[in-house]
C-alpha atoms as a PDB file:
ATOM      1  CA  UNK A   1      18.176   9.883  14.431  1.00  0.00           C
ATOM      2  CA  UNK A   2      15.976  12.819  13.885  1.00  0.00           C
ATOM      3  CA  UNK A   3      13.215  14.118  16.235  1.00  0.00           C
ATOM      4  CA  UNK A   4       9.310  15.045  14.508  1.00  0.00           C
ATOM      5  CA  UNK A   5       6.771  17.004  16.170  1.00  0.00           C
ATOM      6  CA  UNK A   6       3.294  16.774  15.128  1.00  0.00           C
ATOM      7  CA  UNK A   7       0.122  18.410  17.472  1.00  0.00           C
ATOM      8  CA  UNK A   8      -1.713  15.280  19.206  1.00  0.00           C
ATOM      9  CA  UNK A   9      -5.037  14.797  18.459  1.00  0.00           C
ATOM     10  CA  UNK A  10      -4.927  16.764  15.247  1.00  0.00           C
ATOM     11  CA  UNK A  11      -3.453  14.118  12.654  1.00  0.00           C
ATOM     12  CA  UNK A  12      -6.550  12.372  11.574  1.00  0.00           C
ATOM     13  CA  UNK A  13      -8.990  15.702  11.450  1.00  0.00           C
ATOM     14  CA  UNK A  14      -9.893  17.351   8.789  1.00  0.00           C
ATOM     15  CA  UNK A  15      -7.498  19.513   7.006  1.00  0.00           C
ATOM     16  CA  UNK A  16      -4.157  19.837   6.942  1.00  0.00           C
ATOM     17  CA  UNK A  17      -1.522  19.037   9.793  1.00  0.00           C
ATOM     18  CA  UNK A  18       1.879  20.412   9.775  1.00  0.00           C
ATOM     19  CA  UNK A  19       5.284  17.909  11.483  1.00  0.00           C
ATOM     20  CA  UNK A  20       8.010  20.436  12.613  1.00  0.00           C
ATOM     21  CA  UNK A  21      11.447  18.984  13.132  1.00  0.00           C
ATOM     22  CA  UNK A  22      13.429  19.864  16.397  1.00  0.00           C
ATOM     23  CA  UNK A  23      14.195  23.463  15.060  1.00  0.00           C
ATOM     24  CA  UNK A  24      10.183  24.185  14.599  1.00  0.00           C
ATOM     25  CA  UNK A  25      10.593  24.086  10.844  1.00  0.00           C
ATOM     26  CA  UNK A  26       7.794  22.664   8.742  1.00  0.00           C
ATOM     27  CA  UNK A  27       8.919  18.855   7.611  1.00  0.00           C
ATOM     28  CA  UNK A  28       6.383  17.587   6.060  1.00  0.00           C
ATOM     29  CA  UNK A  29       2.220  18.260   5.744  1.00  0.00           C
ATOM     30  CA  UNK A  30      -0.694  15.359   6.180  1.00  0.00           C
ATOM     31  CA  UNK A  31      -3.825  16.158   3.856  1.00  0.00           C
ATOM     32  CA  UNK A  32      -6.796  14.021   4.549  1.00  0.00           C
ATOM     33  CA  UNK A  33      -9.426  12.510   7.173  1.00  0.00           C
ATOM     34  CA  UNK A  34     -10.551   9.448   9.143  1.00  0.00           C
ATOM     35  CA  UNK A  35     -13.410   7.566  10.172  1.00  0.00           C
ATOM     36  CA  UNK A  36     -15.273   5.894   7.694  1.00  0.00           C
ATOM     37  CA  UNK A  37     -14.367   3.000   5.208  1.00  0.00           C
ATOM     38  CA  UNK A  38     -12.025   4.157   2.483  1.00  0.00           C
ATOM     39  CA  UNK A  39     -10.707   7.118   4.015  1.00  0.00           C
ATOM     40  CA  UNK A  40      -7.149   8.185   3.553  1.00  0.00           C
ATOM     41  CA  UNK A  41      -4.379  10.276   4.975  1.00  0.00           C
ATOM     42  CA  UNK A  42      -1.459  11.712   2.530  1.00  0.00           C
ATOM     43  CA  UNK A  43       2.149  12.626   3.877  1.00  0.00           C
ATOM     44  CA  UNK A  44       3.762  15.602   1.740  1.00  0.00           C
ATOM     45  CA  UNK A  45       7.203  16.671   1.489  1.00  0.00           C
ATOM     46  CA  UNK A  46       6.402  21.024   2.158  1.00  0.00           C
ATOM     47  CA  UNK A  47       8.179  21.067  -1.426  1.00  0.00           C
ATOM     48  CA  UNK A  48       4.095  19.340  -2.421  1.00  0.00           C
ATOM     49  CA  UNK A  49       5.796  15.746  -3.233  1.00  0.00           C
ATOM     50  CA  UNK A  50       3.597  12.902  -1.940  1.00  0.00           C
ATOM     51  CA  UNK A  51       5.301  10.824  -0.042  1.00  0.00           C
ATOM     52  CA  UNK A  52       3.129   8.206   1.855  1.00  0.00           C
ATOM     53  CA  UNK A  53      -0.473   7.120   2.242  1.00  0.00           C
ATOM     54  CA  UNK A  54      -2.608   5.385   4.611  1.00  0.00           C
ATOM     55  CA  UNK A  55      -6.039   4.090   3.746  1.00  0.00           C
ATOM     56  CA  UNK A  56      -8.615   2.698   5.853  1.00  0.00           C
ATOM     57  CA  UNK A  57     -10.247  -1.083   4.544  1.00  0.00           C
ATOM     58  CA  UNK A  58     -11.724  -2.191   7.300  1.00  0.00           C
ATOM     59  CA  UNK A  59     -14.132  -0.819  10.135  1.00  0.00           C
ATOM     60  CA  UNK A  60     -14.669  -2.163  13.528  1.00  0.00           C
ATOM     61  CA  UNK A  61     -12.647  -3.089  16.529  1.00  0.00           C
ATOM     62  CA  UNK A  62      -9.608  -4.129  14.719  1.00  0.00           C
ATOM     63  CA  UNK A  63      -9.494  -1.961  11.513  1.00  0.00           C
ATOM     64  CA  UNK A  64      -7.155  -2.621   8.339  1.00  0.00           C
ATOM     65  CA  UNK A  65      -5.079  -0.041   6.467  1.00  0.00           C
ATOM     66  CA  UNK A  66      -3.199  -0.239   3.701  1.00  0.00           C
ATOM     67  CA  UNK A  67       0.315   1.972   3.331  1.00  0.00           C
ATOM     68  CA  UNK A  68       1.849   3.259  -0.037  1.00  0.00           C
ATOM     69  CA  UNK A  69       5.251   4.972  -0.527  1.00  0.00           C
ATOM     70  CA  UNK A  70       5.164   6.949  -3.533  1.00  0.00           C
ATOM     71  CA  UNK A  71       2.333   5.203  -4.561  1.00  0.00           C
ATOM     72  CA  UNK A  72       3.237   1.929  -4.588  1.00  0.00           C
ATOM     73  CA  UNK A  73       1.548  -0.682  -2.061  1.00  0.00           C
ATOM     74  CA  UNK A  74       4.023  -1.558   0.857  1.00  0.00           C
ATOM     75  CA  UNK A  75       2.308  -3.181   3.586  1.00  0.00           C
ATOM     76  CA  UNK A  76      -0.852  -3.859   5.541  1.00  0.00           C
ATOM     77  CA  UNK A  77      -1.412  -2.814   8.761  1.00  0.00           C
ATOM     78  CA  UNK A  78      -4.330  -4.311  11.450  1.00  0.00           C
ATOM     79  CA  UNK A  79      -4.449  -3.815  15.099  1.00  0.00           C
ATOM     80  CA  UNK A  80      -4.929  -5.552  17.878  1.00  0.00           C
ATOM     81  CA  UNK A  81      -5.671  -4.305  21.409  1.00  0.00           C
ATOM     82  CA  UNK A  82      -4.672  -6.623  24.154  1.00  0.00           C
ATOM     83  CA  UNK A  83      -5.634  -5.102  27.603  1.00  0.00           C
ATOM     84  CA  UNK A  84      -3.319  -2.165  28.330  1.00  0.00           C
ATOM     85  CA  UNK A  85      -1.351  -2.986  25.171  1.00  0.00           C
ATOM     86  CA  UNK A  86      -1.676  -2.239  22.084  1.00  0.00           C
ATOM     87  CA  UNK A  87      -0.228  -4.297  18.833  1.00  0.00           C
ATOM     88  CA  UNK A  88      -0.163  -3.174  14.943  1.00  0.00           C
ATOM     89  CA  UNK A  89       1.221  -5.692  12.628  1.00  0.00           C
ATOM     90  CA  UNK A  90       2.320  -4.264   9.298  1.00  0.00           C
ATOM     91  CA  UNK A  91       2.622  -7.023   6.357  1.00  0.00           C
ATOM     92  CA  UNK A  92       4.786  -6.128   3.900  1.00  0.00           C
ATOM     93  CA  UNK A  93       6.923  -4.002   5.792  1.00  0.00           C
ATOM     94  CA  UNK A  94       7.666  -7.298   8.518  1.00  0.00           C
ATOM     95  CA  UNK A  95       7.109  -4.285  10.762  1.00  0.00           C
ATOM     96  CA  UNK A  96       5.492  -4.675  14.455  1.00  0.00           C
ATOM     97  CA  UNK A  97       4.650  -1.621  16.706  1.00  0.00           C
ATOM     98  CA  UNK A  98       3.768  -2.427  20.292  1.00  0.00           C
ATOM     99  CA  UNK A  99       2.826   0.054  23.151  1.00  0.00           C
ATOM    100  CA  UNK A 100       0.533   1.856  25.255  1.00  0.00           C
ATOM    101  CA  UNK A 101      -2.917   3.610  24.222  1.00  0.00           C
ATOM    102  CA  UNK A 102      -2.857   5.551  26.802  1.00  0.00           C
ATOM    103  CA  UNK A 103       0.758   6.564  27.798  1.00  0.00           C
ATOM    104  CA  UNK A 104       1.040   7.607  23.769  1.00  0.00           C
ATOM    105  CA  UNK A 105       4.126   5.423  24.102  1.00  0.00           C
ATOM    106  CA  UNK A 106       5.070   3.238  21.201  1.00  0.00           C
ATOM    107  CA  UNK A 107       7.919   1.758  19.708  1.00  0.00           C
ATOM    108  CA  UNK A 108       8.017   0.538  16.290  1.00  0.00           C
ATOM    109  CA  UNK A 109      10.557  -2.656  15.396  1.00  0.00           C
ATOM    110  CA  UNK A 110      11.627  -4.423  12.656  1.00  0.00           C
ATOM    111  CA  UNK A 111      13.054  -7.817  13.856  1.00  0.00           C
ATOM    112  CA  UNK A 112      15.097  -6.923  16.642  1.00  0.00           C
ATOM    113  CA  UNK A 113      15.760  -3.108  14.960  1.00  0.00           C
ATOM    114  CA  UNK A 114      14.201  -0.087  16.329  1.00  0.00           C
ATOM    115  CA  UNK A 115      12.663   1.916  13.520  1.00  0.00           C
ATOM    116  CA  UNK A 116      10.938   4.893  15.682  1.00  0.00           C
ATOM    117  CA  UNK A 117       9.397   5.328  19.192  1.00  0.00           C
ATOM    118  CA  UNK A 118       6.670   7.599  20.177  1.00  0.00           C
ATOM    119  CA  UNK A 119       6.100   9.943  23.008  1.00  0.00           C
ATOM    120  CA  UNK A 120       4.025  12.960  24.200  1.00  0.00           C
ATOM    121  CA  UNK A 121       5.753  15.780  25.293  1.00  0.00           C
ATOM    122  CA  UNK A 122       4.599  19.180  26.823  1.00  0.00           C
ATOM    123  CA  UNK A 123       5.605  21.693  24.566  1.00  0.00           C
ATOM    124  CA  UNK A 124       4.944  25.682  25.038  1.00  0.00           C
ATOM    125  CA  UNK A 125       2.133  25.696  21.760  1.00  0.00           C
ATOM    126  CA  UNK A 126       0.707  22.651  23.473  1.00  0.00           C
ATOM    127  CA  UNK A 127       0.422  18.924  24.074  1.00  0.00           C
ATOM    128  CA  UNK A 128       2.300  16.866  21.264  1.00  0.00           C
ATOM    129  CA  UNK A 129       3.817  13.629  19.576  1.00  0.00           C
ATOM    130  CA  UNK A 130       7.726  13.155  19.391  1.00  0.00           C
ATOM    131  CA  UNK A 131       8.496  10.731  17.022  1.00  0.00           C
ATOM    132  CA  UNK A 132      12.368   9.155  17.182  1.00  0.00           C
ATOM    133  CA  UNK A 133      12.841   7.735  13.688  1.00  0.00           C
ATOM    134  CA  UNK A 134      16.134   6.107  13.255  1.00  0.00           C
ATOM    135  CA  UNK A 135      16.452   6.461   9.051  1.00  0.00           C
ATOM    136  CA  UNK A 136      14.845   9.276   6.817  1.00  0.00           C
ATOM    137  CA  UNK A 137      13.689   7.326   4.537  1.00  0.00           C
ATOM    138  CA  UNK A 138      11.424   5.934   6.948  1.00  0.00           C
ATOM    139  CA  UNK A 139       9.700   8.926   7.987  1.00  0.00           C
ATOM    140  CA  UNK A 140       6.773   9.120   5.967  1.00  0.00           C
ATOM    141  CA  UNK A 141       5.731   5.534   6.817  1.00  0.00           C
ATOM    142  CA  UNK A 142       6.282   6.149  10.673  1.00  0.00           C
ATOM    143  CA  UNK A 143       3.806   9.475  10.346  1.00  0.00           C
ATOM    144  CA  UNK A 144       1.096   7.537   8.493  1.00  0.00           C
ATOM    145  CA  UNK A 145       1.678   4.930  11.744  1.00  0.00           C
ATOM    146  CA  UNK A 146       1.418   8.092  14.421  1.00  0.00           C
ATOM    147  CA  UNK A 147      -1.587   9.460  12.297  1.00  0.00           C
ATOM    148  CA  UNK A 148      -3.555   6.090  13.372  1.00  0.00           C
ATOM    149  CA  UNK A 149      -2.132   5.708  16.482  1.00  0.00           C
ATOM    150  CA  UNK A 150      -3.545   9.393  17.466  1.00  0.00           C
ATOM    151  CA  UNK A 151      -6.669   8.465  16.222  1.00  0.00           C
ATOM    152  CA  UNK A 152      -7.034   5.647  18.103  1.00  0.00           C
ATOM    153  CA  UNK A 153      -5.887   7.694  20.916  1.00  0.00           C
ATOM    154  CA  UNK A 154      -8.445  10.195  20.050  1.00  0.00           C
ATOM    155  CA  UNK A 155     -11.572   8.017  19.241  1.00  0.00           C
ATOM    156  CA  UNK A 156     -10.670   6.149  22.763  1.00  0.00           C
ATOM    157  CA  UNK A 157     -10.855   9.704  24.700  1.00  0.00           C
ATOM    158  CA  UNK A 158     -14.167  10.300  23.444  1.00  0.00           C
ATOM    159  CA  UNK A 159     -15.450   6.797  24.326  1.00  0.00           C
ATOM    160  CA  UNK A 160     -14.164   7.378  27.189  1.00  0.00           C
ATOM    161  CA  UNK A 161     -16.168  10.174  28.244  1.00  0.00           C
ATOM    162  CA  UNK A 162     -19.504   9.935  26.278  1.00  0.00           C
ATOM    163  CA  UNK A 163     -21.604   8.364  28.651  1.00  0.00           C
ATOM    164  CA  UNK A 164     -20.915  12.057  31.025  1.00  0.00           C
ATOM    165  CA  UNK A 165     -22.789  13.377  28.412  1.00  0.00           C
ATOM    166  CA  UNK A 166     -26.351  14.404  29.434  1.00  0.00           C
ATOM    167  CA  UNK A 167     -29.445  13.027  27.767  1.00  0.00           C
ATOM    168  CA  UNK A 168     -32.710  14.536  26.864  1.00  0.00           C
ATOM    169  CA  UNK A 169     -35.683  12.488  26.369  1.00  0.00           C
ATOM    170  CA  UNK A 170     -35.470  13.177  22.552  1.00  0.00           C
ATOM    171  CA  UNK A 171     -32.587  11.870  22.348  1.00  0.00           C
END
């Protein structure tokens, strides 16, 4: 099992987002956006080699993406919010990740099998996203998954906190 580290809350903005691995080296880069309806993220080797992609289908409260390993089409992913949980189910891949919007705690499963789990940790540069991923070849996948799964996190914060902002009569 190797441990990633990407920056929470920076996957799914603009630009590019580096993934260190336990020793702080640069793993892999994610090149893209989200937000609006067919919107991507890309997961690069640091050699330049794309390895995954994520693309948003669908708007609204449960949104659909589609992922691609080296360009070919592996699985769809929707999710479903169920109070305090949170569900993705990923045809294709016969994947299911269940966990915690708010805790940044998920684990991803495939059957009974443990694929990856998620956590925040405190790290001196910051706030950030451990992911657990039990095979390699997995990893690009997974990060596409954590991408969304910060957004979600992200767009959720803001929610949260909007109506604190002050009005003007203009508005």
């Amino acid at each position: 099992m190797r441990k990633l580290y990407a920056h929470k809350y920076r996957l799914g903005t603009q630009g590019a987002t580096k993934i260190t691995n336990e020793l702080q080296q640069n793993v892999y880069l994610i090149v893209g956006k989200w937000g609006r309806h067919q919107d991507s993220l890309s997961v690069y080797a640091i050699s330049g080699k794309l390895l995954a992609e994520i693309k948003q289908r669908g708007l609204g409260i449960f949104p659909s993406f589609e992922l691609f390993s080296q360009n070919i089409h592996v699985g769809s992913l929707r999710r479903y919010h169920l109070g305090k949980k949170d569900i993705l189910l990923i045809k294709g891949l016969n994947w299911v990740v269940v966990g915690n919007l708010s805790t940044s705690r998920y684990t991803v499963y495939s059957g009974k099998k443990r694929i990856m789990s998620l956590k925040e940790v405190a790290l001196p540069a910051g706030n950030y996203l451990e992911l657990t991923v039990k095979n390699k070849e997995d990893e690009a996948l997974c990060i596409c998954i954590v991408a969304i799964l910060d957004y979600f996190a992200h767009s959720s914060k803001k929610k949260k906190f909007s109506f604190f902002v002050p009005r003007t009569k203009f508005d």
